[in-house]
PDB file of N, CA and C in Angstrom:
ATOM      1  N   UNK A   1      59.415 -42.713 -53.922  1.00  0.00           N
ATOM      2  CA  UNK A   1      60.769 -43.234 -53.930  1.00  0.00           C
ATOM      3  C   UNK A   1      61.593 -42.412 -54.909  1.00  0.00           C
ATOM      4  N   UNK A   2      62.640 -41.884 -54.218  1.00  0.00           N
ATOM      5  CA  UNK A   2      63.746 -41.084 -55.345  1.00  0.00           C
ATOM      6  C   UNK A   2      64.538 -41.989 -56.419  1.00  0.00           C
ATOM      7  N   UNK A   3      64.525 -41.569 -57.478  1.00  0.00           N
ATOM      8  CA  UNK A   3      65.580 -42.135 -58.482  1.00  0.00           C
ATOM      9  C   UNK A   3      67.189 -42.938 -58.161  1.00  0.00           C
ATOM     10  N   UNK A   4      67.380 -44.054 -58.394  1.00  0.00           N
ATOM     11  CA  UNK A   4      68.542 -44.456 -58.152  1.00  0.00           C
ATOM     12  C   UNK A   4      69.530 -43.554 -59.197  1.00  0.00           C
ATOM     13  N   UNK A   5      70.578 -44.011 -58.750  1.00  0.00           N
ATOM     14  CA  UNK A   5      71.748 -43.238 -59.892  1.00  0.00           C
ATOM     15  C   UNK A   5      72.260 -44.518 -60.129  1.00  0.00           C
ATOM     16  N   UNK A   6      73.690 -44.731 -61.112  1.00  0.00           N
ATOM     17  CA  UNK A   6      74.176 -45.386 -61.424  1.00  0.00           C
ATOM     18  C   UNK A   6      75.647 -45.442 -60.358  1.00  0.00           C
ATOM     19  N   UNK A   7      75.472 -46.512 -59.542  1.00  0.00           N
ATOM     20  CA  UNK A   7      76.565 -47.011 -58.242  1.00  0.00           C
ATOM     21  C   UNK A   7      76.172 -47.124 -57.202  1.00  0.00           C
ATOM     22  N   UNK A   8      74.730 -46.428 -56.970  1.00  0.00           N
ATOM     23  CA  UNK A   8      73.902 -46.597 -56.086  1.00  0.00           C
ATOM     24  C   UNK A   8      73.555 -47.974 -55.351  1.00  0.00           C
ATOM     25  N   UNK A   9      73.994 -48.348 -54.125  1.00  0.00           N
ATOM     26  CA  UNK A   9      73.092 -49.555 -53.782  1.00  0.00           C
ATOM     27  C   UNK A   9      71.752 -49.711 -53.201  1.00  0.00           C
ATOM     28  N   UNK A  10      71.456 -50.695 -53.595  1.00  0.00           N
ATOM     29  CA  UNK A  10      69.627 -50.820 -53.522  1.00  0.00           C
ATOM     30  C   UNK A  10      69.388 -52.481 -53.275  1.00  0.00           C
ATOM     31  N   UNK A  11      67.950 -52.284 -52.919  1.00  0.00           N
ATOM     32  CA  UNK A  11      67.966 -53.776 -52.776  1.00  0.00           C
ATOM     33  C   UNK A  11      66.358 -54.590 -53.439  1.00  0.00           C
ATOM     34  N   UNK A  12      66.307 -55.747 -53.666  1.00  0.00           N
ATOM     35  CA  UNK A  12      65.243 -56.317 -54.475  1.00  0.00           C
ATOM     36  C   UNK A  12      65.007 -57.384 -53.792  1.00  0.00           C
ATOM     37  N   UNK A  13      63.423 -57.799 -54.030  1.00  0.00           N
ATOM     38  CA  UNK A  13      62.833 -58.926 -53.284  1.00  0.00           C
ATOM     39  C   UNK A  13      62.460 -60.022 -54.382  1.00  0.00           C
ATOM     40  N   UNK A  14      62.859 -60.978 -54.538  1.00  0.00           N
ATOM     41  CA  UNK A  14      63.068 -61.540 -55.381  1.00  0.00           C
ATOM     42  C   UNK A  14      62.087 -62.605 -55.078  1.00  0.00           C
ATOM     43  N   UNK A  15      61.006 -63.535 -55.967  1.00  0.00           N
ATOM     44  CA  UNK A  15      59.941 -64.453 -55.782  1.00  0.00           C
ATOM     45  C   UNK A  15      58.926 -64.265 -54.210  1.00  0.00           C
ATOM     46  N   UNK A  16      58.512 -62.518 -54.272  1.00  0.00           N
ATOM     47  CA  UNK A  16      58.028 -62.371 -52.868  1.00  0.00           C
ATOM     48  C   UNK A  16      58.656 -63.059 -51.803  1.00  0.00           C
ATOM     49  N   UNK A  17      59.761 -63.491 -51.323  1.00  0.00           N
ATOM     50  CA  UNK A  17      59.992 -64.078 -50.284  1.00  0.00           C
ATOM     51  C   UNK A  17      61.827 -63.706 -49.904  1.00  0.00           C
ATOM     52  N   UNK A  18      62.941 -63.028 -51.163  1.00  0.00           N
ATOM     53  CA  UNK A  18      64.240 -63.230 -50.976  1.00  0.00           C
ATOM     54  C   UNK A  18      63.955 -62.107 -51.371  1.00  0.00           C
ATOM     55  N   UNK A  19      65.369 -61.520 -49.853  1.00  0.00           N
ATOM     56  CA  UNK A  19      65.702 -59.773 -50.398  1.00  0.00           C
ATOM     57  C   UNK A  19      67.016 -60.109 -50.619  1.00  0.00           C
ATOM     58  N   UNK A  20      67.362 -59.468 -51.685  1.00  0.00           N
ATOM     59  CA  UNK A  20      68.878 -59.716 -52.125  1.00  0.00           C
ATOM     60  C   UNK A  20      69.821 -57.927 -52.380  1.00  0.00           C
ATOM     61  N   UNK A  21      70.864 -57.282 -52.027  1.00  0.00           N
ATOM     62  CA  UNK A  21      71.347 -56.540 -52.134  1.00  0.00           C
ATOM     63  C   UNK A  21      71.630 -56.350 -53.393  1.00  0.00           C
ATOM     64  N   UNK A  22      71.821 -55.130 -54.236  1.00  0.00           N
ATOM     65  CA  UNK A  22      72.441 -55.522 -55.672  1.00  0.00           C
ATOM     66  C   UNK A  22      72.911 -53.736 -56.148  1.00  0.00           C
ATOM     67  N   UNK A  23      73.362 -53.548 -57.135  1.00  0.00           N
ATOM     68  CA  UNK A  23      74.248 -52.772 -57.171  1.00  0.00           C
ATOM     69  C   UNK A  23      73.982 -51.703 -58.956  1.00  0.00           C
ATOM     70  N   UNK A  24      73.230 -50.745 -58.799  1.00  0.00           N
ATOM     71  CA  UNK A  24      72.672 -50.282 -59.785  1.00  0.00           C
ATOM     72  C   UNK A  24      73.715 -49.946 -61.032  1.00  0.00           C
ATOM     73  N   UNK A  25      73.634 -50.332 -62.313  1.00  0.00           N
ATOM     74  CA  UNK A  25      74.583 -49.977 -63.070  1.00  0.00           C
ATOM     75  C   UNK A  25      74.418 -48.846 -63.973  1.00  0.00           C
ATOM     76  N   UNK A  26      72.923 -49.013 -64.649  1.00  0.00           N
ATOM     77  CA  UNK A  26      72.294 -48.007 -65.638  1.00  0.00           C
ATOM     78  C   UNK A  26      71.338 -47.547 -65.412  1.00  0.00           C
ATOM     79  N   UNK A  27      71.072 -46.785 -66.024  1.00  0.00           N
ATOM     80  CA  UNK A  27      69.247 -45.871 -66.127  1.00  0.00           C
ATOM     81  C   UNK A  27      69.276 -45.417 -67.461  1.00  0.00           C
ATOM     82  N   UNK A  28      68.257 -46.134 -67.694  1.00  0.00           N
ATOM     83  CA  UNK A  28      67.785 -46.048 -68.984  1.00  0.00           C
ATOM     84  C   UNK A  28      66.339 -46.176 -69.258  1.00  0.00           C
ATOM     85  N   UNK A  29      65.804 -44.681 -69.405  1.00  0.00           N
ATOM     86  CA  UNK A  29      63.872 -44.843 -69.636  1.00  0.00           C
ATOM     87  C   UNK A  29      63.115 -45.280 -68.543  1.00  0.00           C
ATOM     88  N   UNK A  30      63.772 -45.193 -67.144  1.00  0.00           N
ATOM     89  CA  UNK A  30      62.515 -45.718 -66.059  1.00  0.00           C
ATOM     90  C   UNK A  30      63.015 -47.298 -65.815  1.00  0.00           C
ATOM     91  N   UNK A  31      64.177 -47.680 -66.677  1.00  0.00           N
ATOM     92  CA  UNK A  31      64.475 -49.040 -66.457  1.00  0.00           C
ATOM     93  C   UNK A  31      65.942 -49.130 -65.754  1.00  0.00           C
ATOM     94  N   UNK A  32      66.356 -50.118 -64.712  1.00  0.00           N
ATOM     95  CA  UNK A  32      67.846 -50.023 -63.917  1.00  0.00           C
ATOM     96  C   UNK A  32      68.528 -51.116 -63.949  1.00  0.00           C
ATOM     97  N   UNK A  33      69.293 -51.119 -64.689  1.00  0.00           N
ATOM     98  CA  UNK A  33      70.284 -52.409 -64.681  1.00  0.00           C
ATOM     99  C   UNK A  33      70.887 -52.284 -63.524  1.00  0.00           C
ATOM    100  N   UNK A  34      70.490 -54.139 -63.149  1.00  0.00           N
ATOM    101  CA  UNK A  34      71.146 -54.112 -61.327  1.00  0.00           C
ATOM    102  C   UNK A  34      72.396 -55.072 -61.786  1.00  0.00           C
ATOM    103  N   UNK A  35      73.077 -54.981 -60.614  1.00  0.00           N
ATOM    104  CA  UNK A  35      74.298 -55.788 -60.868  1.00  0.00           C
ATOM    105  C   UNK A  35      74.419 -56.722 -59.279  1.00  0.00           C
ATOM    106  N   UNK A  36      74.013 -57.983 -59.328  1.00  0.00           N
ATOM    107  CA  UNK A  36      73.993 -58.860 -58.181  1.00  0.00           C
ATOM    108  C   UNK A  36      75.301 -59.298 -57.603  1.00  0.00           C
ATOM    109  N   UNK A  37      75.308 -59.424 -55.652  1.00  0.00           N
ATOM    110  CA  UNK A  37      76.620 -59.295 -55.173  1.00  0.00           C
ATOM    111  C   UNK A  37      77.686 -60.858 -56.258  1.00  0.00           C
ATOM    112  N   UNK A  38      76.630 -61.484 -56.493  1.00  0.00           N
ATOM    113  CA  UNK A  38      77.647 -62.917 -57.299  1.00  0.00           C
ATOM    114  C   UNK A  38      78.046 -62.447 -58.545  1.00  0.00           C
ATOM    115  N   UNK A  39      77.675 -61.377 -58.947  1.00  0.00           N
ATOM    116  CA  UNK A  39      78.073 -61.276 -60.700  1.00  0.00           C
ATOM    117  C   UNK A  39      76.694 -61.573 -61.519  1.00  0.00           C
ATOM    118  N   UNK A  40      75.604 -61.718 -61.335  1.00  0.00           N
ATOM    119  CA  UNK A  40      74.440 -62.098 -61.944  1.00  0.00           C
ATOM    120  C   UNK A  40      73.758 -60.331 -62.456  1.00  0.00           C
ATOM    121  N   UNK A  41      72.911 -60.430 -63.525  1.00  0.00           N
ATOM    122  CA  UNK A  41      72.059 -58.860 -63.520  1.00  0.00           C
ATOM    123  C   UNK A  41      71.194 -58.818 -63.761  1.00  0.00           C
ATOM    124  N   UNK A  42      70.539 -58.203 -63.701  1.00  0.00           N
ATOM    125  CA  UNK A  42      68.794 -57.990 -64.517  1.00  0.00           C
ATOM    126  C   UNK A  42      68.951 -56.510 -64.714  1.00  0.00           C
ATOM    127  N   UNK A  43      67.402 -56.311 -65.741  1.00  0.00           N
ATOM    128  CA  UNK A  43      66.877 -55.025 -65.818  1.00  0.00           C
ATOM    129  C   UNK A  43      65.718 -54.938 -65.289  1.00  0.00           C
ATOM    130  N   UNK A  44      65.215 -54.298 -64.231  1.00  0.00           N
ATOM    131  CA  UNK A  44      63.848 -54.000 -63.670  1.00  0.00           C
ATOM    132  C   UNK A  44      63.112 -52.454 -63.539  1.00  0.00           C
ATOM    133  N   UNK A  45      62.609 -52.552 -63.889  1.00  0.00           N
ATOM    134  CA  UNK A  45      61.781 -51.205 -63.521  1.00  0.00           C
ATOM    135  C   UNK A  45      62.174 -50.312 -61.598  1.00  0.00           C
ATOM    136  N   UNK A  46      62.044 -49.401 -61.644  1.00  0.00           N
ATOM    137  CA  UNK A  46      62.391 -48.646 -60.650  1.00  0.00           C
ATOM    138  C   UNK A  46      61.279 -48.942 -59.430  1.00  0.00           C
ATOM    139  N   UNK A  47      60.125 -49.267 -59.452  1.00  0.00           N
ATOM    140  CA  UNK A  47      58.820 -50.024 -58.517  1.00  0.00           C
ATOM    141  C   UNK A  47      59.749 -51.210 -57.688  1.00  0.00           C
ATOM    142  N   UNK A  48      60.845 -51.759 -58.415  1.00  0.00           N
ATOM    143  CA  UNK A  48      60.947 -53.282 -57.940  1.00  0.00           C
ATOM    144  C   UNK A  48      62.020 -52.769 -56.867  1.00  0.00           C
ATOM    145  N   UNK A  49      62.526 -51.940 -56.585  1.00  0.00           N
ATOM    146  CA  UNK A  49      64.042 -51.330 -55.884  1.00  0.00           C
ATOM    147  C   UNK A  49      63.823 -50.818 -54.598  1.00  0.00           C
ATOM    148  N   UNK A  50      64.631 -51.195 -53.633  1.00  0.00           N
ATOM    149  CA  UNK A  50      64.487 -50.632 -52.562  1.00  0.00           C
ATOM    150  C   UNK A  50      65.521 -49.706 -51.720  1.00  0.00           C
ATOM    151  N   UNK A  51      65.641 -48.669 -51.098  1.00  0.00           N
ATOM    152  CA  UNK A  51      66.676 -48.274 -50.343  1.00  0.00           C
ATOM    153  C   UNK A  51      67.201 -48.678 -49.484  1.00  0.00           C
ATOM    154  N   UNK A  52      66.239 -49.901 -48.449  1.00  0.00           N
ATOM    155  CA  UNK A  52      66.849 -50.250 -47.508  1.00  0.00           C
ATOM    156  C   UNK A  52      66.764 -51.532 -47.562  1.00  0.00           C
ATOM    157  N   UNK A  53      67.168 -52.617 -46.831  1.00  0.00           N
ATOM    158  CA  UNK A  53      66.486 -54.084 -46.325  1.00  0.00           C
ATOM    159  C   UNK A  53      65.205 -53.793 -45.925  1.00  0.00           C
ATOM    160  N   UNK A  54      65.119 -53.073 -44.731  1.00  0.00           N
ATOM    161  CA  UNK A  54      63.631 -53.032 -43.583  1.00  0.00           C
ATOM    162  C   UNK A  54      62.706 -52.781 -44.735  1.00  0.00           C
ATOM    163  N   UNK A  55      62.886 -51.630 -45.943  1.00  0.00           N
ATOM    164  CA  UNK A  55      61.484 -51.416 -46.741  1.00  0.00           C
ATOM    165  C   UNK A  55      61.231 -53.002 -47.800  1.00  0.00           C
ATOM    166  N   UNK A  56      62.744 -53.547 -47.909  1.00  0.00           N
ATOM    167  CA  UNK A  56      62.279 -54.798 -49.140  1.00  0.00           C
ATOM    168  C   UNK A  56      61.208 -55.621 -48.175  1.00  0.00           C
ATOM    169  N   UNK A  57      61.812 -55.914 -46.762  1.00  0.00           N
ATOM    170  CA  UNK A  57      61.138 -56.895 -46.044  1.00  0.00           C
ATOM    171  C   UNK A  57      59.959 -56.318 -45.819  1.00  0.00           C
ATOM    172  N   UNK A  58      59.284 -55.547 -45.749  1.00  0.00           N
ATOM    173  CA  UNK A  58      58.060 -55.311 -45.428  1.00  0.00           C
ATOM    174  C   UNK A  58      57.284 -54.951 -46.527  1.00  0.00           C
ATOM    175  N   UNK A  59      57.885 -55.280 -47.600  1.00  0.00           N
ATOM    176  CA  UNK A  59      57.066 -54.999 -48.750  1.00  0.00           C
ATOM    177  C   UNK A  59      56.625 -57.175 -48.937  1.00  0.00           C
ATOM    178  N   UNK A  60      57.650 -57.872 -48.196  1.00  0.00           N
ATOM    179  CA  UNK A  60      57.028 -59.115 -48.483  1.00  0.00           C
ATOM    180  C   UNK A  60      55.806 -59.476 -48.140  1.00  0.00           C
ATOM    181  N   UNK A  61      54.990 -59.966 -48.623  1.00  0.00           N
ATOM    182  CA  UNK A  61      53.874 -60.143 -48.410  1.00  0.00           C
ATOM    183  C   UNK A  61      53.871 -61.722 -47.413  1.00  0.00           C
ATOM    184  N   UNK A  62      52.770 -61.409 -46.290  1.00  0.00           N
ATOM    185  CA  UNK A  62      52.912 -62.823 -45.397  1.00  0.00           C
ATOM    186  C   UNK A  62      51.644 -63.758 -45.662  1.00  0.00           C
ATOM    187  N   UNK A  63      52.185 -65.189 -45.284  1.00  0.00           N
ATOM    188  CA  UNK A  63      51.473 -66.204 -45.222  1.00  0.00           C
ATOM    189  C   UNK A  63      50.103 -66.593 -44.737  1.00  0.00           C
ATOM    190  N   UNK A  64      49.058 -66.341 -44.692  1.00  0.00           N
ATOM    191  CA  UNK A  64      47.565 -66.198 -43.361  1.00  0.00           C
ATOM    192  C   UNK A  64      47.436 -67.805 -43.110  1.00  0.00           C
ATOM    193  N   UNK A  65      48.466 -68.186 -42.533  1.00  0.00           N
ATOM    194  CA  UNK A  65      48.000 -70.000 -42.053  1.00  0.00           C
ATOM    195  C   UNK A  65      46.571 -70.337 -41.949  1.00  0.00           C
ATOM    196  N   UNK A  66      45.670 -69.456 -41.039  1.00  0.00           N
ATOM    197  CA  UNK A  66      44.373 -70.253 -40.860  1.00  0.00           C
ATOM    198  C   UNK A  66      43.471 -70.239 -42.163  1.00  0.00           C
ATOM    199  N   UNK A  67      43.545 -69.592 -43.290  1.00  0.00           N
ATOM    200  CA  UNK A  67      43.255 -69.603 -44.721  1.00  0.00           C
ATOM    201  C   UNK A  67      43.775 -70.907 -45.860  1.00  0.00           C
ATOM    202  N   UNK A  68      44.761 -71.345 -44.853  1.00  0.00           N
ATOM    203  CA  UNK A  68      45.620 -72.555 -45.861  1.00  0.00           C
ATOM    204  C   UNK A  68      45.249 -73.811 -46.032  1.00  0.00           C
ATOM    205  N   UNK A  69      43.481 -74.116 -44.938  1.00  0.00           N
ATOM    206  CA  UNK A  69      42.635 -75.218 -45.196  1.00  0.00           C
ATOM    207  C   UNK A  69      41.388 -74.961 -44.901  1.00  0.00           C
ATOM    208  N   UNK A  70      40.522 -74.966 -45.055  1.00  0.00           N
ATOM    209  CA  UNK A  70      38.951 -74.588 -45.460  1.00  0.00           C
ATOM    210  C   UNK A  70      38.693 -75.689 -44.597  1.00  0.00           C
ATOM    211  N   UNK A  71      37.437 -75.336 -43.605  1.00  0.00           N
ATOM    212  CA  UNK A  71      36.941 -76.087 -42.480  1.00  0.00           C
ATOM    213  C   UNK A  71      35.587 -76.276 -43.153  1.00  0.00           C
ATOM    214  N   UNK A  72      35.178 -77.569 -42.854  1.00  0.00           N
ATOM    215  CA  UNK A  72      33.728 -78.262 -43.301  1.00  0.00           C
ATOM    216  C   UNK A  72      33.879 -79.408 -43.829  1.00  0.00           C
ATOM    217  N   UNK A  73      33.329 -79.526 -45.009  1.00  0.00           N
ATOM    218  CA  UNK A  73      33.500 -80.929 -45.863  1.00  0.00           C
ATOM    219  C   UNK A  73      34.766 -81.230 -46.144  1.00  0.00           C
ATOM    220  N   UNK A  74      35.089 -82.210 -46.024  1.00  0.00           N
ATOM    221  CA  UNK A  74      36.350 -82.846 -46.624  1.00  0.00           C
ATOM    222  C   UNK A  74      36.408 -84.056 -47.504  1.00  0.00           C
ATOM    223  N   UNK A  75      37.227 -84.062 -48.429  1.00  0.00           N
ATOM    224  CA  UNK A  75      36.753 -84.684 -49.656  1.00  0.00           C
ATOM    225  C   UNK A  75      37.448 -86.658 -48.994  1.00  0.00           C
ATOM    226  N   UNK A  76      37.328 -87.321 -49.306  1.00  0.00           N
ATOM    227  CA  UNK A  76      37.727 -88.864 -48.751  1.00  0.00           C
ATOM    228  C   UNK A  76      39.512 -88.721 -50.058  1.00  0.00           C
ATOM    229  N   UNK A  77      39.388 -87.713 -50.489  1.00  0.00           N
ATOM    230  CA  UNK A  77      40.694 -87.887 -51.064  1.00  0.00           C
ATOM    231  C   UNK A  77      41.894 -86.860 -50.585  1.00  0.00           C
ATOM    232  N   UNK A  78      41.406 -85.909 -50.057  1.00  0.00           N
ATOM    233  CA  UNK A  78      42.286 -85.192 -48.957  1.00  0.00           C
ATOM    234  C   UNK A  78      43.042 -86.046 -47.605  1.00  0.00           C
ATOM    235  N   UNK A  79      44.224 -86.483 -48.200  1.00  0.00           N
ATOM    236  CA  UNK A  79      44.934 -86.867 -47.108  1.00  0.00           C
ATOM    237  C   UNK A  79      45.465 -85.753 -45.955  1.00  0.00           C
ATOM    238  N   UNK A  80      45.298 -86.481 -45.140  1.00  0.00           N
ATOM    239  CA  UNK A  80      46.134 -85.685 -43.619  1.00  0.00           C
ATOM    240  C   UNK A  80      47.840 -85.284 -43.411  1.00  0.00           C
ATOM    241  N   UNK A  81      48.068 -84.511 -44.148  1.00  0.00           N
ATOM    242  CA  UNK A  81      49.631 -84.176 -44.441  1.00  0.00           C
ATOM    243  C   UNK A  81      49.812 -82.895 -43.616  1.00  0.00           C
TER     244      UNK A  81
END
């Protein structure tokens, strides 16, 4: 991944699951102050940044449903939810 500059837009995936657009302000040491479309900012490392949407979204990691309950014993305190 090439270096952002400062005005550059980029984009971040925020709690593995939200890609949010945001708007690079600084570079400083490997670190990029983003500037979010509401006015919000952080500083993140250059790993966390993306060039496009399509690369944030496919960097999300997905759900494996049939992993999300273990088949066999079941405890009498496992309710059916």
């Amino acid at each position: 991944m090439a270096g952002f500059k400062p005005g550059d837009k980029a984009y971040i995936v925020e709690n593995n699951r939200i890609v949010r657009q945001c708007t690079v302000v600084r570079v400083s040491a490997g670190m990029h102050l983003i500037r979010f479309e509401n006015g919000g900012g952080i500083q993140v490392k250059a790993h966390r940044l993306f060039a496009t949407q399509e690369e944030a979204e496919n960097s999300v990691p997905t759900i494996k449903k049939a992993a999300a309950k273990p088949a066999g014993y079941r405890s009498p305190y496992d309710y059916m939810h």
